[in-house]
PDB file of N, CA and C in Angstrom:
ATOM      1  N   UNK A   1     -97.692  80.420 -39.370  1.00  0.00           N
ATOM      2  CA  UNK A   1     -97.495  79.351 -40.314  1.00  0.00           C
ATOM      3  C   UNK A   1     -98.737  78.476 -40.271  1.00  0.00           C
ATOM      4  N   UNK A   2     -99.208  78.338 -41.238  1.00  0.00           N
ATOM      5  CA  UNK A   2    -100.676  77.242 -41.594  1.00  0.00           C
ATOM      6  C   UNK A   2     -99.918  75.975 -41.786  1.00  0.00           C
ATOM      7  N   UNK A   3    -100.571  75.332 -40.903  1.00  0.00           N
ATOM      8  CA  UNK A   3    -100.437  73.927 -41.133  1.00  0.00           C
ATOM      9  C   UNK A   3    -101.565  72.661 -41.711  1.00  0.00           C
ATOM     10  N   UNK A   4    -101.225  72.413 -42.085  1.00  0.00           N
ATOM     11  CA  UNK A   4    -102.468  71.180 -43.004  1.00  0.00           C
ATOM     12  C   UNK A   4    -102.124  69.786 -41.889  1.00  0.00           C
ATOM     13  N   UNK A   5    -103.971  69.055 -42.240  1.00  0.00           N
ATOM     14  CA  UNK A   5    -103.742  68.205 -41.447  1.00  0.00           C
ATOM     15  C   UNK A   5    -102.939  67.369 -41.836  1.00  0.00           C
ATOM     16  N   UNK A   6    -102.116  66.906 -40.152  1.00  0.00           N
ATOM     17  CA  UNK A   6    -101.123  66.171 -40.427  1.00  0.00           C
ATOM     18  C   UNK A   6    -101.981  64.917 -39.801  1.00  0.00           C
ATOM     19  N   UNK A   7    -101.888  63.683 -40.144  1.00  0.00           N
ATOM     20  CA  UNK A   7    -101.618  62.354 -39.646  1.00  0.00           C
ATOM     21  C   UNK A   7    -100.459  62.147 -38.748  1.00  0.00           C
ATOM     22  N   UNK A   8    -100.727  60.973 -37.754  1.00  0.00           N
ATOM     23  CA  UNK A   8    -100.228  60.616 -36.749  1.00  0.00           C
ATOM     24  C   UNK A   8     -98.498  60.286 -36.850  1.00  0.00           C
ATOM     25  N   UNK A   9     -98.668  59.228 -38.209  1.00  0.00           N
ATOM     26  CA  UNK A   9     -97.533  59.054 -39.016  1.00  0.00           C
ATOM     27  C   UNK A   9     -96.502  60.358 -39.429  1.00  0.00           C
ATOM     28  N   UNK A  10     -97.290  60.838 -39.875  1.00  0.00           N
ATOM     29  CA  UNK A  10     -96.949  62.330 -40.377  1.00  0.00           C
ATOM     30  C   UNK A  10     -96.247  62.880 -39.178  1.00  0.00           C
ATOM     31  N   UNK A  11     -96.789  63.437 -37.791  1.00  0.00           N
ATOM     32  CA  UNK A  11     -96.043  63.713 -36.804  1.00  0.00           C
ATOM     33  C   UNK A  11     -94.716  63.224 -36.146  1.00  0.00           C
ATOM     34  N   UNK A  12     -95.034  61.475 -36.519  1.00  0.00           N
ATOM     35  CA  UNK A  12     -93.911  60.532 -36.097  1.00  0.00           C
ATOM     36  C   UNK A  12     -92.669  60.837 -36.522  1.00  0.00           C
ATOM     37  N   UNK A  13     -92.290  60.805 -38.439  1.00  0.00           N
ATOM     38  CA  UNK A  13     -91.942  61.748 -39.271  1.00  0.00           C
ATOM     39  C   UNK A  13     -90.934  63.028 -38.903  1.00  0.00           C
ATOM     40  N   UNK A  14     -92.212  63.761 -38.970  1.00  0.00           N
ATOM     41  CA  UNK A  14     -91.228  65.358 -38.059  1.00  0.00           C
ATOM     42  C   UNK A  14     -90.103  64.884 -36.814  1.00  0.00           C
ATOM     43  N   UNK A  15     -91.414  64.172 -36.137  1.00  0.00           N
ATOM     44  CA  UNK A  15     -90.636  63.456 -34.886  1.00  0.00           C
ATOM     45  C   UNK A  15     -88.931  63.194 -34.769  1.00  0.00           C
ATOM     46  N   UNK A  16     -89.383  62.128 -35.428  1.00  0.00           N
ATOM     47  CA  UNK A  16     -87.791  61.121 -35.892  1.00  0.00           C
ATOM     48  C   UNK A  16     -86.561  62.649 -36.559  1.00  0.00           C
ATOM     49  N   UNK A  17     -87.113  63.190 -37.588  1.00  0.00           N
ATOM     50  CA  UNK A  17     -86.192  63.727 -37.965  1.00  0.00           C
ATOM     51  C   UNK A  17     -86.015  65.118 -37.257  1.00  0.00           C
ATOM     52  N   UNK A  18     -86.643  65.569 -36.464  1.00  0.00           N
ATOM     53  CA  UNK A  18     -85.589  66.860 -35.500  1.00  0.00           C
ATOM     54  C   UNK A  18     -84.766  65.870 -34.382  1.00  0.00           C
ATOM     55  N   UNK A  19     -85.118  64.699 -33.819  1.00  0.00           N
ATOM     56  CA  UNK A  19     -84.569  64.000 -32.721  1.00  0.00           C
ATOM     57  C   UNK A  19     -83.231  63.917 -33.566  1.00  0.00           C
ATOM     58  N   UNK A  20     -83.369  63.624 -34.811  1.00  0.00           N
ATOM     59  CA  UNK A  20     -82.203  62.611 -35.701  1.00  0.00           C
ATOM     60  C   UNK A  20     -81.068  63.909 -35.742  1.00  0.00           C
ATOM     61  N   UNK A  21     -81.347  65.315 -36.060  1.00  0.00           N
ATOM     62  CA  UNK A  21     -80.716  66.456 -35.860  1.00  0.00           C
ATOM     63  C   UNK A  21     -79.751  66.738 -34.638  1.00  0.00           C
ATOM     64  N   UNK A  22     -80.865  66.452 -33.767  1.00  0.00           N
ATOM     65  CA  UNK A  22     -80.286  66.811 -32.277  1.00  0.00           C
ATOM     66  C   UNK A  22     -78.670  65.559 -32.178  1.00  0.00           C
ATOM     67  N   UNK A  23     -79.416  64.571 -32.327  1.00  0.00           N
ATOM     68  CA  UNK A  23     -78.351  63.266 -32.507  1.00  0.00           C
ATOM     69  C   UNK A  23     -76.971  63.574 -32.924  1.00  0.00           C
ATOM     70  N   UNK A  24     -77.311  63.921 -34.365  1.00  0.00           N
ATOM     71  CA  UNK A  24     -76.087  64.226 -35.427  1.00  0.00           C
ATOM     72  C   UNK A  24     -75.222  65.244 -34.808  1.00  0.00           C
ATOM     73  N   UNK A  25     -75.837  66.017 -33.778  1.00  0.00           N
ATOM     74  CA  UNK A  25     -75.066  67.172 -33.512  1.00  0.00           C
ATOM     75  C   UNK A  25     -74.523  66.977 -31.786  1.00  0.00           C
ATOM     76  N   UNK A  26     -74.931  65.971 -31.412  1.00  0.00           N
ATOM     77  CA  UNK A  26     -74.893  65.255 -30.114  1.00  0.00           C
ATOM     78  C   UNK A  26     -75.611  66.231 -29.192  1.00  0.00           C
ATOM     79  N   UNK A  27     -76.459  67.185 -29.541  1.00  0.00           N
ATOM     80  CA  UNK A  27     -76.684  68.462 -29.041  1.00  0.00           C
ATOM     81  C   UNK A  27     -77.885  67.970 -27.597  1.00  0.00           C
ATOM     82  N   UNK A  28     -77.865  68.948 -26.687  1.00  0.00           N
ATOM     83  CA  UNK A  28     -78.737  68.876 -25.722  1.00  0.00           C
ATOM     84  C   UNK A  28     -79.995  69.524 -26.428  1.00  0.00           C
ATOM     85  N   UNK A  29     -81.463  69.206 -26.243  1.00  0.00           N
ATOM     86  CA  UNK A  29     -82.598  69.648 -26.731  1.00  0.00           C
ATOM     87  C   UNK A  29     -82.857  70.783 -25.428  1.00  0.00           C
ATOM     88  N   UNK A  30     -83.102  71.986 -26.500  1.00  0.00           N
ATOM     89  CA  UNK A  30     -83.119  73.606 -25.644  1.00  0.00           C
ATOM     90  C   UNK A  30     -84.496  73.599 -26.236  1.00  0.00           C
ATOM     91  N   UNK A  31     -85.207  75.224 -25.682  1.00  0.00           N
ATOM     92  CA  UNK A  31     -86.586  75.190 -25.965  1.00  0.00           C
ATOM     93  C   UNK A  31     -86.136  75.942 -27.329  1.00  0.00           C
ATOM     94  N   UNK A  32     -85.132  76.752 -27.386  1.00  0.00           N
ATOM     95  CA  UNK A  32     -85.294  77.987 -28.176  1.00  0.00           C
ATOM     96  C   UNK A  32     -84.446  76.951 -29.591  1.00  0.00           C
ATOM     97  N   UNK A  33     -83.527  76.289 -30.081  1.00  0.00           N
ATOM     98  CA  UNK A  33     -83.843  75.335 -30.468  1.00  0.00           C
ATOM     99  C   UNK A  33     -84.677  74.719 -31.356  1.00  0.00           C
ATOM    100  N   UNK A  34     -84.952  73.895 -30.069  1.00  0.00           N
ATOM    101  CA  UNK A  34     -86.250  73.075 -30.466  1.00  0.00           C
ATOM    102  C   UNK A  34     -87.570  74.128 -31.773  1.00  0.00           C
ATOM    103  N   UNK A  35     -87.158  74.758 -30.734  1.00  0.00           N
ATOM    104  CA  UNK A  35     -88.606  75.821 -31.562  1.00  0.00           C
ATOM    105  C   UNK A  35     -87.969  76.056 -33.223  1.00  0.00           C
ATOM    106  N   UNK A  36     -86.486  76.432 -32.833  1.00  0.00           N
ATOM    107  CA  UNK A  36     -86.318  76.591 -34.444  1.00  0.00           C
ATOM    108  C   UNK A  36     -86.433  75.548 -35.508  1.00  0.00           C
ATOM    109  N   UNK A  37     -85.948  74.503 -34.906  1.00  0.00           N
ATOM    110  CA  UNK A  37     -85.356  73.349 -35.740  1.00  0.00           C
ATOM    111  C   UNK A  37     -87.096  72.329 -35.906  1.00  0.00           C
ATOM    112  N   UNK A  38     -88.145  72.813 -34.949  1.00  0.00           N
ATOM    113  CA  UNK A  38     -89.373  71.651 -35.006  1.00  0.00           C
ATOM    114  C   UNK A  38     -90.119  72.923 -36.092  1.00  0.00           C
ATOM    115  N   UNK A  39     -89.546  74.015 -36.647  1.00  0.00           N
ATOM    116  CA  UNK A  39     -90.384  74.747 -37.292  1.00  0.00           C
ATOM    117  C   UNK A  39     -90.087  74.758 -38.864  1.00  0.00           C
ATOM    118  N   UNK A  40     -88.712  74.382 -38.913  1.00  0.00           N
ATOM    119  CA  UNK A  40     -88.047  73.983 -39.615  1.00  0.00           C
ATOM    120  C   UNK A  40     -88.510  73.017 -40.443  1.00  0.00           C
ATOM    121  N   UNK A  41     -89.038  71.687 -40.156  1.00  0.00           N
ATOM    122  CA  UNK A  41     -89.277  70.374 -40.292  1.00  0.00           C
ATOM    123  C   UNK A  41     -90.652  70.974 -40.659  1.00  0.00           C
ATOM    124  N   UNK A  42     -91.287  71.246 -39.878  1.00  0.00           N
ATOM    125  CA  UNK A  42     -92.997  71.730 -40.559  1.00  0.00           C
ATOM    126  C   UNK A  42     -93.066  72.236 -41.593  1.00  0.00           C
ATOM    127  N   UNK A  43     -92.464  73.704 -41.801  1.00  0.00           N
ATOM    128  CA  UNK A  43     -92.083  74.449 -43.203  1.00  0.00           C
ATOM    129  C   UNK A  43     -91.741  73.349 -44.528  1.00  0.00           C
ATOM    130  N   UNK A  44     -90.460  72.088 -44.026  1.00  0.00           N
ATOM    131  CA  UNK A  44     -90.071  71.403 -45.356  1.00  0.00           C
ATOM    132  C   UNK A  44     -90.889  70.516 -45.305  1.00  0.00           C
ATOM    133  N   UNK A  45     -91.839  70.389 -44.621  1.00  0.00           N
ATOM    134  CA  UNK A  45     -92.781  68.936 -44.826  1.00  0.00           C
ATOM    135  C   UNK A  45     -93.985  69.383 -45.340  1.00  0.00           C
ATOM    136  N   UNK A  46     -94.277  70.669 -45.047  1.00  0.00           N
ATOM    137  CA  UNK A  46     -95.288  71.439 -45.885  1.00  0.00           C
ATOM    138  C   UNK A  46     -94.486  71.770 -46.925  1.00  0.00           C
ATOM    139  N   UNK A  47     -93.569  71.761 -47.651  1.00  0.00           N
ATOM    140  CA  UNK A  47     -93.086  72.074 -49.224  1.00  0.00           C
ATOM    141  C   UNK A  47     -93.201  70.781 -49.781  1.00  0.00           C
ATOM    142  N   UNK A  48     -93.321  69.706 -49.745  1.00  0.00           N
ATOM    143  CA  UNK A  48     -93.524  68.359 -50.070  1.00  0.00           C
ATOM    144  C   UNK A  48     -92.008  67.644 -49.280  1.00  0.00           C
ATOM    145  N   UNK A  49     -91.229  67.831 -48.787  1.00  0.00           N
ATOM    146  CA  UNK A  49     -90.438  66.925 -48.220  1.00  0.00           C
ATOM    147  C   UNK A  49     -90.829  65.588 -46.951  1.00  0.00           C
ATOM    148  N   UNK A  50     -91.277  64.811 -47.435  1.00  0.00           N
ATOM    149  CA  UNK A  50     -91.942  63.737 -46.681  1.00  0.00           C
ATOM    150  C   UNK A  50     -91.392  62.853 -45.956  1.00  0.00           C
ATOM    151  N   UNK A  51     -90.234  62.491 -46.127  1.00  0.00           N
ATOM    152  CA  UNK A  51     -89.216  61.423 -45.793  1.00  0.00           C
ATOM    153  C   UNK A  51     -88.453  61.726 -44.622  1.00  0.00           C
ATOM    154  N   UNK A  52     -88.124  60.851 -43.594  1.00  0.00           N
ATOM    155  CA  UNK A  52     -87.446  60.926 -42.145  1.00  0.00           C
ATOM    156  C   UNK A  52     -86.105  61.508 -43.069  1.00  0.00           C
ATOM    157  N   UNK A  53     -85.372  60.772 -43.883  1.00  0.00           N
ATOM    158  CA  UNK A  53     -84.445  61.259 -44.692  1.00  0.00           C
ATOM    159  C   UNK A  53     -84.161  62.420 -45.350  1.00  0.00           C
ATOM    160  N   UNK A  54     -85.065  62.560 -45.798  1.00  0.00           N
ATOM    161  CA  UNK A  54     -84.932  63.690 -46.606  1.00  0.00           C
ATOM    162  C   UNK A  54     -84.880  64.689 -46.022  1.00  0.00           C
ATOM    163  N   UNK A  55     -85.791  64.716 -44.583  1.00  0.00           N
ATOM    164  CA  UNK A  55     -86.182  65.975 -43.402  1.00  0.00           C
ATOM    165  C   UNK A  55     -84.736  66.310 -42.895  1.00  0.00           C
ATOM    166  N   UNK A  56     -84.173  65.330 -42.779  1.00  0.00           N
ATOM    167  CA  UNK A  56     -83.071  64.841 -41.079  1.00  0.00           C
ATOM    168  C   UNK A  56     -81.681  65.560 -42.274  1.00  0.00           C
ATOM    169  N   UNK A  57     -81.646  64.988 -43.547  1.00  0.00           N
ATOM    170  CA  UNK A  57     -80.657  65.723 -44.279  1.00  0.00           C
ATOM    171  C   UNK A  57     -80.982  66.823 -44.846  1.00  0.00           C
ATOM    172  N   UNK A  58     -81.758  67.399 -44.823  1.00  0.00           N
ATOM    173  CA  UNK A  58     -81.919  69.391 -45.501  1.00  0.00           C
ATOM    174  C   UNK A  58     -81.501  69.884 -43.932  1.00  0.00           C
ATOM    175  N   UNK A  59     -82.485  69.427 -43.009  1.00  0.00           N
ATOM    176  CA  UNK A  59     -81.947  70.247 -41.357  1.00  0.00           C
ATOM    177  C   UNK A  59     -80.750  70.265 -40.818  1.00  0.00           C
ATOM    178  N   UNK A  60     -79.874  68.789 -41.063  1.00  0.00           N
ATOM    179  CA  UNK A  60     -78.518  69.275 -41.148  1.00  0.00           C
ATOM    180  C   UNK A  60     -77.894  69.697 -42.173  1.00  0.00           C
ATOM    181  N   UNK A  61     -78.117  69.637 -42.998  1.00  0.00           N
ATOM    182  CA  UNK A  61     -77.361  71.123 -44.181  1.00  0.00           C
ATOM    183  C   UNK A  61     -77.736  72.267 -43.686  1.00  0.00           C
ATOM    184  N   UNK A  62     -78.720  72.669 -43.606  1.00  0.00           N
ATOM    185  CA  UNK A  62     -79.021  73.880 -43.274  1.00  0.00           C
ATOM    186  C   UNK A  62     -79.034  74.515 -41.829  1.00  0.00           C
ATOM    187  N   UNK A  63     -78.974  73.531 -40.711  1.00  0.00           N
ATOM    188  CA  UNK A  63     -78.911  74.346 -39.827  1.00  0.00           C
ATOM    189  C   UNK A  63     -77.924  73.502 -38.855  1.00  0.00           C
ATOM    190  N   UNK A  64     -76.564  74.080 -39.510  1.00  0.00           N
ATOM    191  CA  UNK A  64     -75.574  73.400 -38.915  1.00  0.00           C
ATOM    192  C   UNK A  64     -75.500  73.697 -36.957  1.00  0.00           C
ATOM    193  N   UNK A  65     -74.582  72.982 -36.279  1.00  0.00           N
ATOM    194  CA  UNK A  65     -74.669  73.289 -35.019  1.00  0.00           C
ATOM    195  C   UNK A  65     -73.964  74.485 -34.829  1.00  0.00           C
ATOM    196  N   UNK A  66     -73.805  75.193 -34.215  1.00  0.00           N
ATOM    197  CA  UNK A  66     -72.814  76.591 -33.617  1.00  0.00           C
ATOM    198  C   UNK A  66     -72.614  76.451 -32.194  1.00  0.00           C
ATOM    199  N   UNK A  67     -71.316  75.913 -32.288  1.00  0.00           N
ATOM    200  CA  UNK A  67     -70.500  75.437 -30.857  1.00  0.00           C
ATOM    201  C   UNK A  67     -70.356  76.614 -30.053  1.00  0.00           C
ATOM    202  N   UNK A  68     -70.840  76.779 -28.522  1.00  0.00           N
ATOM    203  CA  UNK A  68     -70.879  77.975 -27.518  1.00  0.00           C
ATOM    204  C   UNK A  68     -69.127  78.142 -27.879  1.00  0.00           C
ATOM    205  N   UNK A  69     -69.122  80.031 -27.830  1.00  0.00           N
ATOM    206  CA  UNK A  69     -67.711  80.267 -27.990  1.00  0.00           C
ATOM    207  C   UNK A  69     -67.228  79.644 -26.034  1.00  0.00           C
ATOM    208  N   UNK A  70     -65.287  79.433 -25.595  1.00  0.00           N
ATOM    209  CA  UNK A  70     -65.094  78.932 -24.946  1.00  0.00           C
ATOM    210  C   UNK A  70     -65.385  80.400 -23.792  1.00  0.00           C
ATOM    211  N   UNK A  71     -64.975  79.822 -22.734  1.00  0.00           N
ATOM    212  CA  UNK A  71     -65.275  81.169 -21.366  1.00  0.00           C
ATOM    213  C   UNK A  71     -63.849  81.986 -21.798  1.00  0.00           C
ATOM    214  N   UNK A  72     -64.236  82.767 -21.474  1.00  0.00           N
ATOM    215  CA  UNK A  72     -62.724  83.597 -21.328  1.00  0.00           C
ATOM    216  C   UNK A  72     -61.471  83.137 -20.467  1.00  0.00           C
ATOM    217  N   UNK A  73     -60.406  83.145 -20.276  1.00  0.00           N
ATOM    218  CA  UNK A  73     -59.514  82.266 -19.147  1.00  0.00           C
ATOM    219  C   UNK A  73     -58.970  83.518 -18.915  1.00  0.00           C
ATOM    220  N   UNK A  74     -58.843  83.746 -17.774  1.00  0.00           N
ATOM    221  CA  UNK A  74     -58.320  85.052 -16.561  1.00  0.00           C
ATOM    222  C   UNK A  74     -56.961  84.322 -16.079  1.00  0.00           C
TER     223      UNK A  74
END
């Protein structure tokens, strides 16, 4: 994935809105994750999506949480 230069702001941005994800979903930050959801935010911020808002609501539409199934009970 090519990325264009981003500004500092610009990073802050991405920033705020995968944290704001993790939040919404009360989720613990994993690497594997992280990797999807901070690649996520790059991709829509490189399509023109600019806004902490706008980022933080396409990532939760689109990449809802998926709750671990429970353990088995013996």
């Amino acid at each position: 994935m090519l990325v264009t230069s981003v500004q500092e702001t610009e990073w802050a941005v991405l920033s705020l809105s995968v944290q704001s994800w993790f939040r919404h979903y009360k989720a613990k930050p994993d690497d594997k994750t992280s990797e999807i959801i901070c690649s996520a935010a790059i991709d829509l911020f490189n399509r023109g999506h600019r806004t902490q808002e706008e980022l933080t609501s396409i990532l939760i539409a689109r990449f809802p949480l998926i709750a671990p199934a429970p353990a088995a009970l013996h």
